[in-house]
PDB file of N, CA and C in Angstrom:
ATOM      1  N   UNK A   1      -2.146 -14.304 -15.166  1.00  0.00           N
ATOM      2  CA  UNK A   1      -1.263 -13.313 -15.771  1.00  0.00           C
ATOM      3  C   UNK A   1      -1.646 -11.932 -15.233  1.00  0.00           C
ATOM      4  N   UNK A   2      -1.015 -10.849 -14.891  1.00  0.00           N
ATOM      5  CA  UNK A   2      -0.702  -9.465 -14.657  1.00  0.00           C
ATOM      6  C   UNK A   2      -0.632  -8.905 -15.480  1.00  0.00           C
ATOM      7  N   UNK A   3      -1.520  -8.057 -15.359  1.00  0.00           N
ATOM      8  CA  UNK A   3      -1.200  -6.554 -16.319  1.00  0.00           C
ATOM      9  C   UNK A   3      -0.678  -5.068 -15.434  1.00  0.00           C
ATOM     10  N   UNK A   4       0.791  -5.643 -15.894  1.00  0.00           N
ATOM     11  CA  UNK A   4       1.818  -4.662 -15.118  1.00  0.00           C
ATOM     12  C   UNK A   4       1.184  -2.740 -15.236  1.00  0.00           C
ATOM     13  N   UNK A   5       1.243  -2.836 -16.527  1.00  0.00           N
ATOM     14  CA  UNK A   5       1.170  -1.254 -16.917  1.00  0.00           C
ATOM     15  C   UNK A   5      -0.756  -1.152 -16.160  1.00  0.00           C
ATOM     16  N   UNK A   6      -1.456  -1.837 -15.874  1.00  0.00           N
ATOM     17  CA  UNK A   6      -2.902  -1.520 -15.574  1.00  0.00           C
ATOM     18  C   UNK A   6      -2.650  -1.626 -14.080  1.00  0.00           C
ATOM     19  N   UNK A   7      -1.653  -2.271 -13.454  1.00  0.00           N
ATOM     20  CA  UNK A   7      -1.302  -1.954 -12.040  1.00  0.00           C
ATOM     21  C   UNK A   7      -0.481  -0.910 -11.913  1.00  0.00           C
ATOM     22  N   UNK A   8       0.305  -0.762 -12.498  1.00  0.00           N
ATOM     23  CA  UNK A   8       1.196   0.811 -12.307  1.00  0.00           C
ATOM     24  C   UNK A   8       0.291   1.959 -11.936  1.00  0.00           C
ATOM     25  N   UNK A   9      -0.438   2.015 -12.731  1.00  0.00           N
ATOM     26  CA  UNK A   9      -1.648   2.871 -12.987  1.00  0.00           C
ATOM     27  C   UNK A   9      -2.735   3.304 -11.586  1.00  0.00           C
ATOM     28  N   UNK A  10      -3.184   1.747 -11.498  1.00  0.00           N
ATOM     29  CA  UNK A  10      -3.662   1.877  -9.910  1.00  0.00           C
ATOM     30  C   UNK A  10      -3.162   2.016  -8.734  1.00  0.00           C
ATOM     31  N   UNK A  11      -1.857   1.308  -8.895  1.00  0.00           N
ATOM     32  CA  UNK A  11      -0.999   1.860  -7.903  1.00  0.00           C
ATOM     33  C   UNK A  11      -0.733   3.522  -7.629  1.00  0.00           C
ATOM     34  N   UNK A  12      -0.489   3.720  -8.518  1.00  0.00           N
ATOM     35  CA  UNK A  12       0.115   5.435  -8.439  1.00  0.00           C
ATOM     36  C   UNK A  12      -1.302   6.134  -8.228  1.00  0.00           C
ATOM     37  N   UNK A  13      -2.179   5.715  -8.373  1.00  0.00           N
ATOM     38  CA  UNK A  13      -3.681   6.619  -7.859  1.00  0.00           C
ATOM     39  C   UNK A  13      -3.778   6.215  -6.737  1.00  0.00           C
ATOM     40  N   UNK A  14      -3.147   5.170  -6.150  1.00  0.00           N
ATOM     41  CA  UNK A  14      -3.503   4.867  -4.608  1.00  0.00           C
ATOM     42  C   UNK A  14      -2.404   5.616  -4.028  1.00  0.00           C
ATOM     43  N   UNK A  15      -1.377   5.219  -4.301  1.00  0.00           N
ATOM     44  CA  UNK A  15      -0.294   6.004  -3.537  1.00  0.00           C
ATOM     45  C   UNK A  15      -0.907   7.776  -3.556  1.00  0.00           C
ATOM     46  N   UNK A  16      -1.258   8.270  -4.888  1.00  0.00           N
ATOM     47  CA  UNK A  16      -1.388   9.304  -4.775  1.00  0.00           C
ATOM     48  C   UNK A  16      -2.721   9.781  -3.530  1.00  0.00           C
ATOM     49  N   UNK A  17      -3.113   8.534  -3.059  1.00  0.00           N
ATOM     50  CA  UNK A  17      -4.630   9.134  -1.945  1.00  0.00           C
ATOM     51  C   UNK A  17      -3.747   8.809  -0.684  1.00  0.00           C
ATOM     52  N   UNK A  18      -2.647   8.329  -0.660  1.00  0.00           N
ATOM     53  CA  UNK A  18      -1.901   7.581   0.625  1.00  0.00           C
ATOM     54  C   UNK A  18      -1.440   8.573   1.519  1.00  0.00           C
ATOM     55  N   UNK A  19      -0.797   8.664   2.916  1.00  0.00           N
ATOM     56  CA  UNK A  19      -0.696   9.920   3.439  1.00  0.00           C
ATOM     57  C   UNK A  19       1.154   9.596   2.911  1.00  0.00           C
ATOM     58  N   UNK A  20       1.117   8.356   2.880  1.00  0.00           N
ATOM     59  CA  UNK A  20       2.871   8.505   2.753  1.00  0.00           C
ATOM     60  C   UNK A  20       3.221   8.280   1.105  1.00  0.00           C
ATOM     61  N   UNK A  21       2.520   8.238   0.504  1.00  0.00           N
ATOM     62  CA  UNK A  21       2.392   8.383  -1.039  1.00  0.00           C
ATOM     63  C   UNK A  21       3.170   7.079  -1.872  1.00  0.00           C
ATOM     64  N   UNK A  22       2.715   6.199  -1.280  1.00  0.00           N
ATOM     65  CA  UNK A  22       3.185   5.081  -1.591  1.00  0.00           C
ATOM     66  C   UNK A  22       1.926   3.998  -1.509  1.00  0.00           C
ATOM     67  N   UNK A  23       2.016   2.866  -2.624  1.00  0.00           N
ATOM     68  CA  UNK A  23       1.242   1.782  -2.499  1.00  0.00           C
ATOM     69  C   UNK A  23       1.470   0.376  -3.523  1.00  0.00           C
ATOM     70  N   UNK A  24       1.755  -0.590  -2.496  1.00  0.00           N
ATOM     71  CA  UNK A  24       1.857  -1.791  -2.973  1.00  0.00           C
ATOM     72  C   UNK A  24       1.165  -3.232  -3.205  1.00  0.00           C
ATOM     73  N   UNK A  25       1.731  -4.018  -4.192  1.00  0.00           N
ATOM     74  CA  UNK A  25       0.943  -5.397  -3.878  1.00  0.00           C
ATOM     75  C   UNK A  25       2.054  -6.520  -4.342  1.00  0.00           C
ATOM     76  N   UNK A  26       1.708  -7.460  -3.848  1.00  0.00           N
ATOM     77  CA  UNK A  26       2.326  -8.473  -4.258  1.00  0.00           C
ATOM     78  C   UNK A  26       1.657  -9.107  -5.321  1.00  0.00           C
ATOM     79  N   UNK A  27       1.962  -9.394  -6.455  1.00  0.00           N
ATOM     80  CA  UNK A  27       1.704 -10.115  -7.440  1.00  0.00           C
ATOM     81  C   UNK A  27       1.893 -11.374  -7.978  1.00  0.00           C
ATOM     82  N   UNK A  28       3.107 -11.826  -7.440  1.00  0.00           N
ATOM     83  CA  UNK A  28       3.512 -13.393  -7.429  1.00  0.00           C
ATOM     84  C   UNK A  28       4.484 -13.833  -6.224  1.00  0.00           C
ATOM     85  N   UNK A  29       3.574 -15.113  -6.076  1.00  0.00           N
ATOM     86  CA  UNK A  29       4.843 -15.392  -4.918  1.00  0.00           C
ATOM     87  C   UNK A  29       4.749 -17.184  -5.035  1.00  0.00           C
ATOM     88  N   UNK A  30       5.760 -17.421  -5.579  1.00  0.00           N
ATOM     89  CA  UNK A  30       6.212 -18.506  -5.831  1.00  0.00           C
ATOM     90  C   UNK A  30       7.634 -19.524  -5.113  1.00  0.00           C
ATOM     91  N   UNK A  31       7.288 -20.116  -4.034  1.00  0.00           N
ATOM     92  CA  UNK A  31       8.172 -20.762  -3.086  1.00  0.00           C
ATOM     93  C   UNK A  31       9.064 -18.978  -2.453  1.00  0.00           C
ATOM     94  N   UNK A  32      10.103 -19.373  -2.667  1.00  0.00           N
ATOM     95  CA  UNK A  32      10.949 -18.055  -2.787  1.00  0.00           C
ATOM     96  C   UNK A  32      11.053 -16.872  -3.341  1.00  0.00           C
ATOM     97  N   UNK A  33      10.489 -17.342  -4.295  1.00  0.00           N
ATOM     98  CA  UNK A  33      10.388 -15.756  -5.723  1.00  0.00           C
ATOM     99  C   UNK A  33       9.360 -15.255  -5.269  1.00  0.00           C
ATOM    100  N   UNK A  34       9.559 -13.864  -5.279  1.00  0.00           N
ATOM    101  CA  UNK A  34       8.462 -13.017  -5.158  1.00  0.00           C
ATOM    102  C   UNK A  34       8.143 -11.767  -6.009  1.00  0.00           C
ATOM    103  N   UNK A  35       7.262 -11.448  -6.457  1.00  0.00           N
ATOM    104  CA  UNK A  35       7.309  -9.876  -7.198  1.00  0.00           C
ATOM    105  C   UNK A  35       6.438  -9.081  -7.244  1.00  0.00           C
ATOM    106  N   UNK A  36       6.661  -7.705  -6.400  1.00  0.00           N
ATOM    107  CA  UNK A  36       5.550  -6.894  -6.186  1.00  0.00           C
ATOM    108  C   UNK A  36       5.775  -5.920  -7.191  1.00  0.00           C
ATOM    109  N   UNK A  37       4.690  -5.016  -6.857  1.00  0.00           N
ATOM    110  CA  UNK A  37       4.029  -3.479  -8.116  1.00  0.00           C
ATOM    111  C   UNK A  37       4.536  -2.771  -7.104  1.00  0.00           C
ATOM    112  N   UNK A  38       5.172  -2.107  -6.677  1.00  0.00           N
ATOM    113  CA  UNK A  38       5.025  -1.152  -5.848  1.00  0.00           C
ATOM    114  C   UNK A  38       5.382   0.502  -6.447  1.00  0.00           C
ATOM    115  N   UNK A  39       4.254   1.475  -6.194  1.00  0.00           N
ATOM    116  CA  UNK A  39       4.106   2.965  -6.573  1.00  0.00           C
ATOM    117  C   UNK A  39       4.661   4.053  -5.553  1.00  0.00           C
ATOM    118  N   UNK A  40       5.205   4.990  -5.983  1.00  0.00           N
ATOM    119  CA  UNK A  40       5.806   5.748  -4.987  1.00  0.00           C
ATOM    120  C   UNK A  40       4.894   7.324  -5.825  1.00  0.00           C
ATOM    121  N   UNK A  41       4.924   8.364  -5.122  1.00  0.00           N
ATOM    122  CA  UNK A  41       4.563   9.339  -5.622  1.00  0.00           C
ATOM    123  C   UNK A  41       6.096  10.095  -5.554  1.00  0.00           C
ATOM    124  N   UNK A  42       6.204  11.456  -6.705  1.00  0.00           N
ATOM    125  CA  UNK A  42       7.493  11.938  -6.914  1.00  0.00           C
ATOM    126  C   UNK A  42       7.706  12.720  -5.182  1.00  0.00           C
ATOM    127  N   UNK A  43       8.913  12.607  -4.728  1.00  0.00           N
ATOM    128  CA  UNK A  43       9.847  12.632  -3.249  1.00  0.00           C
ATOM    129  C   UNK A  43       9.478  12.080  -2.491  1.00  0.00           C
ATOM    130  N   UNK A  44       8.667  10.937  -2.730  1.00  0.00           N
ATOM    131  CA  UNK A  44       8.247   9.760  -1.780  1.00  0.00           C
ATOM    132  C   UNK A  44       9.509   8.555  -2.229  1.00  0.00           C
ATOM    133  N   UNK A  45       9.654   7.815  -0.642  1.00  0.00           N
ATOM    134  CA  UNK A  45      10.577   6.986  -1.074  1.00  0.00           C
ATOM    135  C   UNK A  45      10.214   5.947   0.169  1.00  0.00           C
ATOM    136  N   UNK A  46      11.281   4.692   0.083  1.00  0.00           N
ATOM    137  CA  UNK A  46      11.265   3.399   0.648  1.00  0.00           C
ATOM    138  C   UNK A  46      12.518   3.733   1.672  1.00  0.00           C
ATOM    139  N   UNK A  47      12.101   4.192   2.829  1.00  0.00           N
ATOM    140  CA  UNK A  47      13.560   4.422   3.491  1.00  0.00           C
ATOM    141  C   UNK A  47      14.785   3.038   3.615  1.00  0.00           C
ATOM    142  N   UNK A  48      15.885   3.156   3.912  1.00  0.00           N
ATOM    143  CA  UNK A  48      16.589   2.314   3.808  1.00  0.00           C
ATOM    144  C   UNK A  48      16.401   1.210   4.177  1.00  0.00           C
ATOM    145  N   UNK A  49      16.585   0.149   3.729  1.00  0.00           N
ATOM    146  CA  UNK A  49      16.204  -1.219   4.625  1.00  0.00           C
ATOM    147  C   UNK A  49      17.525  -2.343   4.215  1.00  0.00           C
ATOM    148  N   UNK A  50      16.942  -3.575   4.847  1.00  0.00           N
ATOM    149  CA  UNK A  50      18.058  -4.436   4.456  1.00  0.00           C
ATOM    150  C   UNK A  50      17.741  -5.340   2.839  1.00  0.00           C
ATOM    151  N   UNK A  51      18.599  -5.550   2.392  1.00  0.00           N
ATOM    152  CA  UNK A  51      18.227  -6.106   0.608  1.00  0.00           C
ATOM    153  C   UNK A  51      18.172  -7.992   1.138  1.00  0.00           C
ATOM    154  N   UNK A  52      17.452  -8.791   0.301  1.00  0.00           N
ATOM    155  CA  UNK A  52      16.799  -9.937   0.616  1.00  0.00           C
ATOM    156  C   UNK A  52      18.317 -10.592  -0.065  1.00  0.00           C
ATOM    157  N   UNK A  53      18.526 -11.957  -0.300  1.00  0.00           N
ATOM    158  CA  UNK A  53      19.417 -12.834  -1.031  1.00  0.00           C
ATOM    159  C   UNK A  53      19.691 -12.401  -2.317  1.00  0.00           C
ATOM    160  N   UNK A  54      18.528 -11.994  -3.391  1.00  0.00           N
ATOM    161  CA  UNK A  54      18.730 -11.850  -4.580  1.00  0.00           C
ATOM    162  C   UNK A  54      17.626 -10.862  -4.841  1.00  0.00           C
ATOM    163  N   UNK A  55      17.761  -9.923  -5.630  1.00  0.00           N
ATOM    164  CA  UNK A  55      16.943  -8.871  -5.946  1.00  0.00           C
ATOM    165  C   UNK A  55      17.094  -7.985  -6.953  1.00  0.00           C
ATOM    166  N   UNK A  56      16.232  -7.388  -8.262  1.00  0.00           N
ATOM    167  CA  UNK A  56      16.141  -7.133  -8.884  1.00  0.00           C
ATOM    168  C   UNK A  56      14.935  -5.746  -9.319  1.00  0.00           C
ATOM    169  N   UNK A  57      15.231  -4.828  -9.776  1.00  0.00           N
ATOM    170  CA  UNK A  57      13.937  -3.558  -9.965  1.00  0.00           C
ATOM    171  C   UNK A  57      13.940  -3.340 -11.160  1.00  0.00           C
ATOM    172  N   UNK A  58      12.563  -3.462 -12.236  1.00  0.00           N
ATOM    173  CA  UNK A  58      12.383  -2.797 -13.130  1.00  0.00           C
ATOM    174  C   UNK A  58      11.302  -1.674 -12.834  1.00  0.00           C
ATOM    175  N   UNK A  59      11.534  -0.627 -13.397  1.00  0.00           N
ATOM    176  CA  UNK A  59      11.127   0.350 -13.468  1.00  0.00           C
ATOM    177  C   UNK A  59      10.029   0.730 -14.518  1.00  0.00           C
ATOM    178  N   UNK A  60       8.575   0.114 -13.990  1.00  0.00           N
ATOM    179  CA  UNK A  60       7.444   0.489 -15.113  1.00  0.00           C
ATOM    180  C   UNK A  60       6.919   2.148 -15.806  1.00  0.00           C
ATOM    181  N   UNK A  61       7.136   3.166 -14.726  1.00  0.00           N
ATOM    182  CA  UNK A  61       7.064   4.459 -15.269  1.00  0.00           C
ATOM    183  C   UNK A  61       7.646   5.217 -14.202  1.00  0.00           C
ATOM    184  N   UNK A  62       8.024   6.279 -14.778  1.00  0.00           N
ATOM    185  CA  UNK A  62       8.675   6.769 -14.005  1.00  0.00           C
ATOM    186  C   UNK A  62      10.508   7.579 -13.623  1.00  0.00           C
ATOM    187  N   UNK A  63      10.876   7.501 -12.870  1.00  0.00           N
ATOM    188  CA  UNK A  63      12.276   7.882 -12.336  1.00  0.00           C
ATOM    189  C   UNK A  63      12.623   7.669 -11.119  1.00  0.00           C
ATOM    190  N   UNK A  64      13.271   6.339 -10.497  1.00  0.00           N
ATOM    191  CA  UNK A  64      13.991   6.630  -9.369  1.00  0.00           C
ATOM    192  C   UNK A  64      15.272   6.286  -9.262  1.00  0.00           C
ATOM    193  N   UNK A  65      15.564   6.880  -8.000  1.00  0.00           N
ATOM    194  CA  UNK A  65      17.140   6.279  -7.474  1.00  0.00           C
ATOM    195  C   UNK A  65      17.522   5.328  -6.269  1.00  0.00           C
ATOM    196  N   UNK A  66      18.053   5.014  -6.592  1.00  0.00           N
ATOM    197  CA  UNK A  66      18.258   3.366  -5.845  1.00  0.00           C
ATOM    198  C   UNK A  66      19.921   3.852  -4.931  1.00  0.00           C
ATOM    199  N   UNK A  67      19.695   3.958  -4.045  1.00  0.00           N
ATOM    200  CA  UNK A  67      21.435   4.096  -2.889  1.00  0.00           C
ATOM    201  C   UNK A  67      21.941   3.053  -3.483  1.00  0.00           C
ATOM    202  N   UNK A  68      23.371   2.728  -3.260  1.00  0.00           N
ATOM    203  CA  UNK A  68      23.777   1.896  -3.578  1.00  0.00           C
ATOM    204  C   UNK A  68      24.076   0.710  -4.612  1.00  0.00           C
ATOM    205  N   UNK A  69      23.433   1.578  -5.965  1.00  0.00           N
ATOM    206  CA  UNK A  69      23.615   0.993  -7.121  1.00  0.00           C
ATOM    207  C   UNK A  69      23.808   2.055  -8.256  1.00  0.00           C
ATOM    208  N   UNK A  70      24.957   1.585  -9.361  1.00  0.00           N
ATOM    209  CA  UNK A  70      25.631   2.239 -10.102  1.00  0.00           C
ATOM    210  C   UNK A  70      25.227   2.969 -10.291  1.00  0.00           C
ATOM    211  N   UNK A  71      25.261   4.031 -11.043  1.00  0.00           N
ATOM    212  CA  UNK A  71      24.543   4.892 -11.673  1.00  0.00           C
ATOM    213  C   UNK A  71      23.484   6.065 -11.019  1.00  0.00           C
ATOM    214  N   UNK A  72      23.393   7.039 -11.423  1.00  0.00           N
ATOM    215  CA  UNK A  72      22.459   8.178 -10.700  1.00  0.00           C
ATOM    216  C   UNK A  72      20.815   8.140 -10.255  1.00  0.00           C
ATOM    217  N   UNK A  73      20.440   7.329 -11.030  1.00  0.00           N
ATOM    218  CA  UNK A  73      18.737   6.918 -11.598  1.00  0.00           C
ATOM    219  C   UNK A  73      18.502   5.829 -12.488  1.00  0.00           C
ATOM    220  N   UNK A  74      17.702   5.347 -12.351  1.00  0.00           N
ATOM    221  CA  UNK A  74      16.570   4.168 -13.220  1.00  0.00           C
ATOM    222  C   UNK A  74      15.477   4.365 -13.575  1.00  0.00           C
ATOM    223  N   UNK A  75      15.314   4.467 -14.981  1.00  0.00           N
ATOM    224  CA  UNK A  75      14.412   4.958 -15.877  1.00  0.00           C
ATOM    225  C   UNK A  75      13.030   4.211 -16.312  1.00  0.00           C
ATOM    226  N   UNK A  76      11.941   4.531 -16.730  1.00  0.00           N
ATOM    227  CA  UNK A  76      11.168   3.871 -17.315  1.00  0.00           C
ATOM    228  C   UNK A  76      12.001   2.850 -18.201  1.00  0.00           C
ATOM    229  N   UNK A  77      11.532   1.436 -18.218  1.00  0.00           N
ATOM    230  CA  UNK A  77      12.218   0.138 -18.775  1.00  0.00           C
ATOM    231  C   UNK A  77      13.505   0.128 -18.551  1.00  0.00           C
ATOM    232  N   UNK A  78      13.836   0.119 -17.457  1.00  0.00           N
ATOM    233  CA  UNK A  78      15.268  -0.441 -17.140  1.00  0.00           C
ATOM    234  C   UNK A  78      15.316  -1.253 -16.105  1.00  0.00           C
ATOM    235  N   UNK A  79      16.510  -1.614 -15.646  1.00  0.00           N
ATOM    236  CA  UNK A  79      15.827  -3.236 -15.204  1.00  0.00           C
ATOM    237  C   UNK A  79      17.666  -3.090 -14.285  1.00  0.00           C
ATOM    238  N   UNK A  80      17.572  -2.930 -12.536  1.00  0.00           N
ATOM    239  CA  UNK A  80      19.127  -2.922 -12.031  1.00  0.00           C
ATOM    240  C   UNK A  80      18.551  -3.996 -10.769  1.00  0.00           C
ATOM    241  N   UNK A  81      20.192  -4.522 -10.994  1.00  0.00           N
ATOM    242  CA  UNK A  81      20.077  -5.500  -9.781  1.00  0.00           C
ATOM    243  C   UNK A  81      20.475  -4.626  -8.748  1.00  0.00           C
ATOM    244  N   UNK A  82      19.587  -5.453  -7.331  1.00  0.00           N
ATOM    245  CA  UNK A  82      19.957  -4.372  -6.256  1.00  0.00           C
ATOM    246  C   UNK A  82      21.057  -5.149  -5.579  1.00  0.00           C
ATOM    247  N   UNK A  83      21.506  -4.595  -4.573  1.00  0.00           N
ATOM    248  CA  UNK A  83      22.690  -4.147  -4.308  1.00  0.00           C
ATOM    249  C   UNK A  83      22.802  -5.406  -2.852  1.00  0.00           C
ATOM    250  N   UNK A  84      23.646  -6.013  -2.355  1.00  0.00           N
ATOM    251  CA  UNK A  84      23.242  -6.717  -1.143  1.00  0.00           C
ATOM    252  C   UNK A  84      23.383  -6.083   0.497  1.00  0.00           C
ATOM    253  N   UNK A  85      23.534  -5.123  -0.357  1.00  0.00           N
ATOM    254  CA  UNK A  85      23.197  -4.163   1.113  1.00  0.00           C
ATOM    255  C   UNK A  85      22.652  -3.098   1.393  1.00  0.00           C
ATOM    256  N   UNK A  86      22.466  -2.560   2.551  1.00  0.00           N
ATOM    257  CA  UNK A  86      21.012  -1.659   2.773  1.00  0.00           C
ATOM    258  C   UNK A  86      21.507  -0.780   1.938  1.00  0.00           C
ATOM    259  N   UNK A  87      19.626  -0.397   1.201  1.00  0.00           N
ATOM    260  CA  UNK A  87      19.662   0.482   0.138  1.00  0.00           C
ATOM    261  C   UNK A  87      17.790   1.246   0.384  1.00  0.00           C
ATOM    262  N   UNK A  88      18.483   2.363  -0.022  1.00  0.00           N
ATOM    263  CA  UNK A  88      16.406   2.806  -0.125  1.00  0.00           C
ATOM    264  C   UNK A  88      16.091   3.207  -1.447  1.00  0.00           C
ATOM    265  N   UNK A  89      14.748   3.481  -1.792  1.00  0.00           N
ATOM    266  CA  UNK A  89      14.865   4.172  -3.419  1.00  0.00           C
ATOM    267  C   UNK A  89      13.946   5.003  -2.674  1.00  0.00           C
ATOM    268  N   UNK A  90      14.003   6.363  -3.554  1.00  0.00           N
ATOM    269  CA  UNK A  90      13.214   7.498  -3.649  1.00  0.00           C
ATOM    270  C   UNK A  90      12.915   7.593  -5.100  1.00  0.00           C
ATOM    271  N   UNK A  91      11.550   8.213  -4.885  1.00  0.00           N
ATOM    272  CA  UNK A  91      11.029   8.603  -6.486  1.00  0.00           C
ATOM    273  C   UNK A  91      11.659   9.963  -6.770  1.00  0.00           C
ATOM    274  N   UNK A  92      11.923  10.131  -8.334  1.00  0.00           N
ATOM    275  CA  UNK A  92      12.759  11.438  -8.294  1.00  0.00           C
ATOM    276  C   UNK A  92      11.433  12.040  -9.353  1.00  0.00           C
ATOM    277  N   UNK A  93      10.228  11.034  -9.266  1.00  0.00           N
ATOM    278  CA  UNK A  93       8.625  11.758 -10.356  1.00  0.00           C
ATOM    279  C   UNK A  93       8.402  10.650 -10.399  1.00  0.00           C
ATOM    280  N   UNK A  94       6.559  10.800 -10.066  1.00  0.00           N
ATOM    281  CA  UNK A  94       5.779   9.673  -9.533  1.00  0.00           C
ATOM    282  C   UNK A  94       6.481   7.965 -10.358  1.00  0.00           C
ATOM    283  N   UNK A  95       6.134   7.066  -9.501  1.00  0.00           N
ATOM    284  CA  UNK A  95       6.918   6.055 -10.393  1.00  0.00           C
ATOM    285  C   UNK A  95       6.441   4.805 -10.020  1.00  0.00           C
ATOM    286  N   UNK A  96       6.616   3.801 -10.726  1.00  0.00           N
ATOM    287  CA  UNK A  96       6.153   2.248 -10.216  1.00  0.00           C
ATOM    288  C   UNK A  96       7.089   1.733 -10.736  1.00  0.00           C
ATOM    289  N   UNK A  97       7.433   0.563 -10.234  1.00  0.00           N
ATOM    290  CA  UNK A  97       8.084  -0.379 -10.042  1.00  0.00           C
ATOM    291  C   UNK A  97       8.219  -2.087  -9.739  1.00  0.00           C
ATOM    292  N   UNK A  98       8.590  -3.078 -10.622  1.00  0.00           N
ATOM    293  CA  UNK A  98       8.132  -4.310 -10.024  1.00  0.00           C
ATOM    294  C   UNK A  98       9.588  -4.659  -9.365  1.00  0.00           C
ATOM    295  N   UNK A  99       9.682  -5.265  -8.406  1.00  0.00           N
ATOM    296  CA  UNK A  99      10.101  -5.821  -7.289  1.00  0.00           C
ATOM    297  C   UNK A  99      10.441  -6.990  -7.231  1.00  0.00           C
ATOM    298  N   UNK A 100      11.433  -7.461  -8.143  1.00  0.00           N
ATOM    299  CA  UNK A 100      11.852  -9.238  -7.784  1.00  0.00           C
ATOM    300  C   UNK A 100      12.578  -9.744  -6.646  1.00  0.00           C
ATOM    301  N   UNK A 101      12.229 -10.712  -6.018  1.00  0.00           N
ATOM    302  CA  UNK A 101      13.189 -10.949  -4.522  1.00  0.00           C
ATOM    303  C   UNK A 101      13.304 -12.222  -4.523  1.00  0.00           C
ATOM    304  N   UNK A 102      14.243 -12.611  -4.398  1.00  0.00           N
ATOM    305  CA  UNK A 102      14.339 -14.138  -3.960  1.00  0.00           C
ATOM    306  C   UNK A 102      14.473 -14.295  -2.496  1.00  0.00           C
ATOM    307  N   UNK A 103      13.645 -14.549  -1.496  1.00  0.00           N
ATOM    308  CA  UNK A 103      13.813 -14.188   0.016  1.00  0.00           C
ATOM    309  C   UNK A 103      14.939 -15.540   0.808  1.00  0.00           C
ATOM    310  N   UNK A 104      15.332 -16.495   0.105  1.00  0.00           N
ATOM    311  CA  UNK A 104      16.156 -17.453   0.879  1.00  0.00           C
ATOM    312  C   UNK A 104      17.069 -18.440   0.034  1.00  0.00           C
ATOM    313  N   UNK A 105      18.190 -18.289   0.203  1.00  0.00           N
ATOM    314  CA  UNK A 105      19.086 -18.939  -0.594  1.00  0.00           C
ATOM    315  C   UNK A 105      20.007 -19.522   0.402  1.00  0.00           C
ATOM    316  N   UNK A 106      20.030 -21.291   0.160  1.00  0.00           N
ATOM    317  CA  UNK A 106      20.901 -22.054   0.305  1.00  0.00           C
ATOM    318  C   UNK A 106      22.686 -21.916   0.563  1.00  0.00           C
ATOM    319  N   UNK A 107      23.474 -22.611   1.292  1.00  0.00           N
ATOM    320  CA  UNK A 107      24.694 -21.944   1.307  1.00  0.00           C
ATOM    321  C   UNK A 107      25.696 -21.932  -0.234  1.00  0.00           C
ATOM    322  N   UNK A 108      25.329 -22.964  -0.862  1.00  0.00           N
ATOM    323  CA  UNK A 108      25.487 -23.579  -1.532  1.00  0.00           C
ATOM    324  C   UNK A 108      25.596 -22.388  -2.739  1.00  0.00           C
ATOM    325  N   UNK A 109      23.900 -21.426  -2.885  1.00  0.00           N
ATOM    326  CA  UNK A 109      23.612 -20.766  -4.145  1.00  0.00           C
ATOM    327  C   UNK A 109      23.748 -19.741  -3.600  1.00  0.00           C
ATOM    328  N   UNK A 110      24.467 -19.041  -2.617  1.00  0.00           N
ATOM    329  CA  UNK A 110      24.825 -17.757  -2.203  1.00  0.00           C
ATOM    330  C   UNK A 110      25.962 -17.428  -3.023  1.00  0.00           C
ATOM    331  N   UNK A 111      25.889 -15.991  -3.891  1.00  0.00           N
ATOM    332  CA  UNK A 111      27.550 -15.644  -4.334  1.00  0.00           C
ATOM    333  C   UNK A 111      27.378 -16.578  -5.670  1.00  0.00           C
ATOM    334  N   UNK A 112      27.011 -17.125  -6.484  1.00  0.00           N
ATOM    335  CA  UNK A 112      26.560 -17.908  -7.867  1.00  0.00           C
ATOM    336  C   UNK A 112      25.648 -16.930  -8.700  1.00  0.00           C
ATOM    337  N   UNK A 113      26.462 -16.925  -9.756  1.00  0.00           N
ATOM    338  CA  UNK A 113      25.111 -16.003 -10.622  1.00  0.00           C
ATOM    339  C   UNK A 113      24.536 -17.100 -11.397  1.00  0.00           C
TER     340      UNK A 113
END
């Protein structure tokens, strides 16, 4: 078991020693499922990239914004699915985040909620 809020914590002190103010880990990785901690320091961000099959961000402390998904920002305890296409988040004040991904989906379970 993980203790999310005791990794948030370390995360954001690492990011905060980082030159790019960011720092991550993976925490579970189960066949496909995966879910990292990852810390950003505030105007540090994840430049754009491509989004995996299925993906999901809760937001352990913090404030960021996510391109490409509803809304302006994601708050401490909120929880947005990401988007299936390239998206980056920036911290809008230091922030952590867990990271759900499903990295490979069948033709079958593509487009199925």
């Amino acid at each position: 078991m993980s203790d999310l809020t005791a990794l948030a914590t370390t995360h954001l002190e690492a990011a905060h020693g980082s030159p790019h103010g960011r720092s991550a880990e993976l925490v579970l990785h189960d066949g496909v499922l995966r879910q990292s901690v990852i810390a950003l320091t505030a105007g540090s961000e994840l430049s754009e990239h491509n989004s995996p099959p299925a993906a999901s961000l809760q937001v352990l402390t913090g404030r960021v914004r996510v391109t490409g998904v509803e809304g302006p920002e994601v708050a401490a305890g909120e929880l947005v699915v990401l988007t299936h296409e390239r998206h980056a988040v920036s911290a809008l004040e230091d922030s952590a985040f867990l990271l759900t991904t499903v990295t490979s989906l069948n033709a079958d379970q593509l487009g199925h909620a």
